[in-house]
Protein backbone atom coordinates (compact mmCIF):
# COMPACT_ATOMS: atom_id res chain seq x y z
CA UNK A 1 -33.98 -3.02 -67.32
CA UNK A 2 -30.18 -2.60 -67.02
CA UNK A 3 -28.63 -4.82 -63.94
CA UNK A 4 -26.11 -3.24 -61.69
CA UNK A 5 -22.75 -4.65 -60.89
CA UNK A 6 -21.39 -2.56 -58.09
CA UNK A 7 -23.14 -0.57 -55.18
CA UNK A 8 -24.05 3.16 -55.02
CA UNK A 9 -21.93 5.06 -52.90
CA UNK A 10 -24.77 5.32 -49.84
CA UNK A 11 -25.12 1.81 -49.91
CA UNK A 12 -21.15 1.16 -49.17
CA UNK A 13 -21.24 4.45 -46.82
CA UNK A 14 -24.38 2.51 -44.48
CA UNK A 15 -22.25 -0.54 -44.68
CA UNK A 16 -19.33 1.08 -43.01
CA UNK A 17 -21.35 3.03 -41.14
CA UNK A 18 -22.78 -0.68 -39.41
CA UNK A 19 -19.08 -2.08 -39.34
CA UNK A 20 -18.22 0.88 -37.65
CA UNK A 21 -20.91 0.83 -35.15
CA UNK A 22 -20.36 -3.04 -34.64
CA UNK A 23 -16.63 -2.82 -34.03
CA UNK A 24 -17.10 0.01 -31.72
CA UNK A 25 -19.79 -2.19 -29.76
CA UNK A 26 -17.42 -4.92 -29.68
CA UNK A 27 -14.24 -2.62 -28.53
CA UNK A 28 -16.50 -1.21 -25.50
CA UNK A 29 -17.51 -4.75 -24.87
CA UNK A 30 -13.83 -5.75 -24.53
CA UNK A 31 -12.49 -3.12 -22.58
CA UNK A 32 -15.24 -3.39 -20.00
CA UNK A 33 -14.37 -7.41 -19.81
CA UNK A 34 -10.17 -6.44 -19.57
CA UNK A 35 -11.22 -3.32 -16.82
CA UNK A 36 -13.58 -6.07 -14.96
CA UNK A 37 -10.55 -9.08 -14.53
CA UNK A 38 -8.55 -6.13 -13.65
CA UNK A 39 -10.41 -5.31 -11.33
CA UNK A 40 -11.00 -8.54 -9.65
CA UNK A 41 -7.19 -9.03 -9.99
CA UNK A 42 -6.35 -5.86 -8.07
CA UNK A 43 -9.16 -6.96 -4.98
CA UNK A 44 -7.40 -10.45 -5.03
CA UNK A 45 -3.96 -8.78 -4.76
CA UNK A 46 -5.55 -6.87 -1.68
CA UNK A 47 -7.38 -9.21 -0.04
CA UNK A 48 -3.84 -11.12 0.48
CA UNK A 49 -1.50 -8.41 1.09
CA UNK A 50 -4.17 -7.34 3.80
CA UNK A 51 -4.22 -11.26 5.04
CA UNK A 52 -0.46 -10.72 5.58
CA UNK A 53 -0.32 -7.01 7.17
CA UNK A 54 -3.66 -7.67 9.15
CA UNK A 55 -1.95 -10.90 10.42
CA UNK A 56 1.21 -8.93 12.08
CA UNK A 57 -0.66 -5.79 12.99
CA UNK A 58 -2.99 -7.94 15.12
CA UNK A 59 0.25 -9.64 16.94
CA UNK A 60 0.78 -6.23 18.33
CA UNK A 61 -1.86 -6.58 20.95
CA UNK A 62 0.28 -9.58 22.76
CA UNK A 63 3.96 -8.29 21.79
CA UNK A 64 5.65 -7.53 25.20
CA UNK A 65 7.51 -4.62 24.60
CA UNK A 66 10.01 -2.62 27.21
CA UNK A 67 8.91 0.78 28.86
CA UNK A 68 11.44 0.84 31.61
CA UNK A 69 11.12 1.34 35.33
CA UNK A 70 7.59 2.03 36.30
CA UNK A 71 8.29 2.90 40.06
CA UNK A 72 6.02 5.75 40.68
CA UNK A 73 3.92 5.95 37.34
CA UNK A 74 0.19 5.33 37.96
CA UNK A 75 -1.83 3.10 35.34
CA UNK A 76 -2.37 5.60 32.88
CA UNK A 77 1.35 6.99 32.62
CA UNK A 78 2.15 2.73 32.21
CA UNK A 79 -0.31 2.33 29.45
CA UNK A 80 0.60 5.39 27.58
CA UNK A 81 4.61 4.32 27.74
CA UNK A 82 3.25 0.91 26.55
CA UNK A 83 1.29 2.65 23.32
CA UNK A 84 4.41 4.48 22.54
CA UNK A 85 6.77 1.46 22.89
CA UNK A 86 4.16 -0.38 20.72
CA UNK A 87 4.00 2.56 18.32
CA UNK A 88 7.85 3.04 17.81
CA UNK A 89 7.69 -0.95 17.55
CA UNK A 90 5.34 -1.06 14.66
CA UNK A 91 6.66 1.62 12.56
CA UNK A 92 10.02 -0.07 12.61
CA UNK A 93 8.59 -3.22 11.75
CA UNK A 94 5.89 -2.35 9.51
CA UNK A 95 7.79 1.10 8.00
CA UNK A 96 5.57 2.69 5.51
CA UNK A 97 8.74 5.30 4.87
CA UNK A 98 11.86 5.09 4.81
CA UNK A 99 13.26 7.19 8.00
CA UNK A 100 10.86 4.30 9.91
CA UNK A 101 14.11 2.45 9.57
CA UNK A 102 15.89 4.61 11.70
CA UNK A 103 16.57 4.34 15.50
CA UNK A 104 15.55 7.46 17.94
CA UNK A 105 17.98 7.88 20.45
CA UNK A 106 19.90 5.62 21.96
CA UNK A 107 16.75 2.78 21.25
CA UNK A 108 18.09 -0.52 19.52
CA UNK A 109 16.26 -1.59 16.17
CA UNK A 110 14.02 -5.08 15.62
CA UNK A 111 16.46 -7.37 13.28
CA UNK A 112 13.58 -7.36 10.72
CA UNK A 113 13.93 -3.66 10.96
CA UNK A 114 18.06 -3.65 10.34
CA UNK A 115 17.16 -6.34 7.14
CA UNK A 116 15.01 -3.94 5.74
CA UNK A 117 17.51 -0.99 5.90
CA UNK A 118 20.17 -2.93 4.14
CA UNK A 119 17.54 -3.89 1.54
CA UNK A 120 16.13 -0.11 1.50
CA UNK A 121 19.74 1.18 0.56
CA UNK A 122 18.74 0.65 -3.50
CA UNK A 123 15.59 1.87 -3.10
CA UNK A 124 14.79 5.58 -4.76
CA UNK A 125 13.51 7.82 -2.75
CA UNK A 126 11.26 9.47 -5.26
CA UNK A 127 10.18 6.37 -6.68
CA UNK A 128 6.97 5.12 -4.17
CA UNK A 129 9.04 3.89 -1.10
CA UNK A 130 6.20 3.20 0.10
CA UNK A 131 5.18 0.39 -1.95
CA UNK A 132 8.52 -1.14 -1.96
CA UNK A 133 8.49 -1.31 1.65
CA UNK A 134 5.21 -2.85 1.69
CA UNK A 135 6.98 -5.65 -0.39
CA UNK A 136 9.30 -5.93 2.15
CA UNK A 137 7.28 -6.39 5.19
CA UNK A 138 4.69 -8.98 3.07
CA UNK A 139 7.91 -11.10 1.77
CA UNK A 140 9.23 -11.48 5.20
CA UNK A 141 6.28 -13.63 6.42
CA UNK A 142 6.79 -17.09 5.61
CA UNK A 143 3.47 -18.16 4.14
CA UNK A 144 3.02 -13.93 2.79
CA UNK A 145 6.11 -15.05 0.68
CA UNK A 146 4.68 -17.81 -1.47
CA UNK A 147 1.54 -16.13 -2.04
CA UNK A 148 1.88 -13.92 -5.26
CA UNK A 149 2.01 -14.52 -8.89
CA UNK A 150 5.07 -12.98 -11.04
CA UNK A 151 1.89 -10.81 -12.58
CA UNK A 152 1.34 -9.45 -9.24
CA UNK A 153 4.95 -8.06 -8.95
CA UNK A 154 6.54 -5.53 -10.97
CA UNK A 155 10.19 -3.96 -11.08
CA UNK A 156 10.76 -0.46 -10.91
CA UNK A 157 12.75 0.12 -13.91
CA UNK A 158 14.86 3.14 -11.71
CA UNK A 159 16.42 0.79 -8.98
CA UNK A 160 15.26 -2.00 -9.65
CA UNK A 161 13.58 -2.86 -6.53
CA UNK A 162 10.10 -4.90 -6.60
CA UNK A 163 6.18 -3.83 -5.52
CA UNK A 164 3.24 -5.19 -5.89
CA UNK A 165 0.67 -3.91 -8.93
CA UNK A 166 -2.41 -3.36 -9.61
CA UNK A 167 -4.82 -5.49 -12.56
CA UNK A 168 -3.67 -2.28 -14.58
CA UNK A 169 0.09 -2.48 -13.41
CA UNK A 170 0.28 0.46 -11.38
CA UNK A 171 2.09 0.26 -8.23
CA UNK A 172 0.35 -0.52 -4.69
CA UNK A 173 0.73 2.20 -1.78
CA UNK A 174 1.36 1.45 1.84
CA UNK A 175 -0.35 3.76 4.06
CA UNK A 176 0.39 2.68 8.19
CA UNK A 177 -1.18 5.66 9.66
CA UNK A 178 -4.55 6.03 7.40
CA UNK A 179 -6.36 8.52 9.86
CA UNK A 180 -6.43 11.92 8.47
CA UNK A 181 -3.87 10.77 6.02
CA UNK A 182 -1.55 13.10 4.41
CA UNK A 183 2.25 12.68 3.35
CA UNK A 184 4.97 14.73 1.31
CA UNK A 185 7.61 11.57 0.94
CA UNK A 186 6.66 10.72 -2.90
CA UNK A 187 3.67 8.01 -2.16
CA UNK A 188 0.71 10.69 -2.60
CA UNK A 189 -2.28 9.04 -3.71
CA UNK A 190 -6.04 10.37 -3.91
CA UNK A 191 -5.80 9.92 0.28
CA UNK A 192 -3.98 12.97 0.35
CA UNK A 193 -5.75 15.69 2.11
CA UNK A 194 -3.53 18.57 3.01
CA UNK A 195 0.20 18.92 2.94
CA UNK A 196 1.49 19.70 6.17
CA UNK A 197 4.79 19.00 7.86
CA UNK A 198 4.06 20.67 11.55
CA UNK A 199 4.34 17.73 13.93
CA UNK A 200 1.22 19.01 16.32
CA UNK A 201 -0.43 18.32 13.07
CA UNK A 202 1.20 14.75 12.73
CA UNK A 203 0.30 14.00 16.31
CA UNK A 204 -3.46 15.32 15.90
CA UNK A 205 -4.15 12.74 12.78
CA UNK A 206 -2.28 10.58 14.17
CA UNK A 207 -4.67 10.45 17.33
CA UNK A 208 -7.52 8.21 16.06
CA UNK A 209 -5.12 5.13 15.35
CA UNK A 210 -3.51 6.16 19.18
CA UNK A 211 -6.24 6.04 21.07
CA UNK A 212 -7.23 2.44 19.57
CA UNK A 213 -3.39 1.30 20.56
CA UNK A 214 -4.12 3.13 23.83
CA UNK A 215 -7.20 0.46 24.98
CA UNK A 216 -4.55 -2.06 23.87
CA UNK A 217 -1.63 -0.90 25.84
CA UNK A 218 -3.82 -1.20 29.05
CA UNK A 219 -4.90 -4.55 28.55
């Protein structure tokens, strides 16, 4: 009988056929273990960026803030000038856009508030203020500040200005007002509901996080 010195062409095409099938095994078992760390970075980056903004939003309940002369006002009229003090107070020092860094009327701005709107001056409006904000507010707290890794910071490569990322690299929103969420200031995310700029409509979703400042303000 003659002896063979190569392989038939089925035989090489079920070999590469079960290198084929092998790699793709391990491929899917190496994304999954690359999506899992990223995903266990991205809850760590969370769970400390919420450490920090849970940390100020909670000094709210104790902040004295001024509502002016009370002569005549009943309880009710006190405590709701008290939530809207409070309100004005923490969108100026926890701005999740940027025309949260402007004063209304003739009211005069926290000096964390006037830091952030010479810092805000290079951000791009178009490019998740947002986030960059975010940045800000986290960064200003002493211990929030020496918390993150350079891997947990990225630069926008349009201004320049940092945010925090994701385990995939993709920028972190900011959302103050989560209740019946909805924006049109480039930081939509898969929150967004509706796109609506009526401010009855702003007041109505904004009435959920109010009425929770409300039990606070008459404390």
């Amino acid at each position: 009988m003659k002896q063979r010195n190569g392989f038939t062409l089925i035989e090489m095409l079920v070999v590469v056929m079960i290198i084929t099938m092998l790699a793709g095994l391990t491929l899917s078992a190496v994304g999954s273990a690359r999506n899992a760390a990223a995903a266990a970075r991205t809850r760590a980056t969370i769970e400390k960026i919420n450490r920090v903004i849970m940390k100020q939003y909670a000094s709210y309940q104790y902040r004295k803030v001024d509502i002016g002369d009370t002569t005549g006002k009943n309880k009710k009229q006190v405590a709701e000038a008290k939530l809207n003090a409070l309100r004005m107070l923490i969108r100026h020092e926890m701005p999740d856009r940027l025309s949260d860094l402007k004063k209304f009327g003739s009211e005069t701005l926290p000096s964390v508030t006037s830091m952030f709107a010479s810092k805000a001056t290079k951000i791009d409006a178009t490019k998740n203020p947002c986030g960059k904000l975010l940045y800000m507010i986290v960064m200003a707290d002493p211990v929030g500040a020496g918390m993150f890794s350079d891997s947990e910071v990225a630069y926008d490569p349009d201004d320049g200005f940092p945010q925090f990322v994701d385990g995939w690299g993709r920028p972190i929103y900011f959302i103050l007002w989560p209740a019946g969420f909805f924006r049109t200031d480039n930081c939509e995310t898969d929150l967004q509901v509706t796109v609506n700029t009526n401010e009855t409509s702003i007041a109505e979703r904004r009435l959920a996080v109010e009425q929770e400042l409300l039990v606070i303000a008459r404390r």
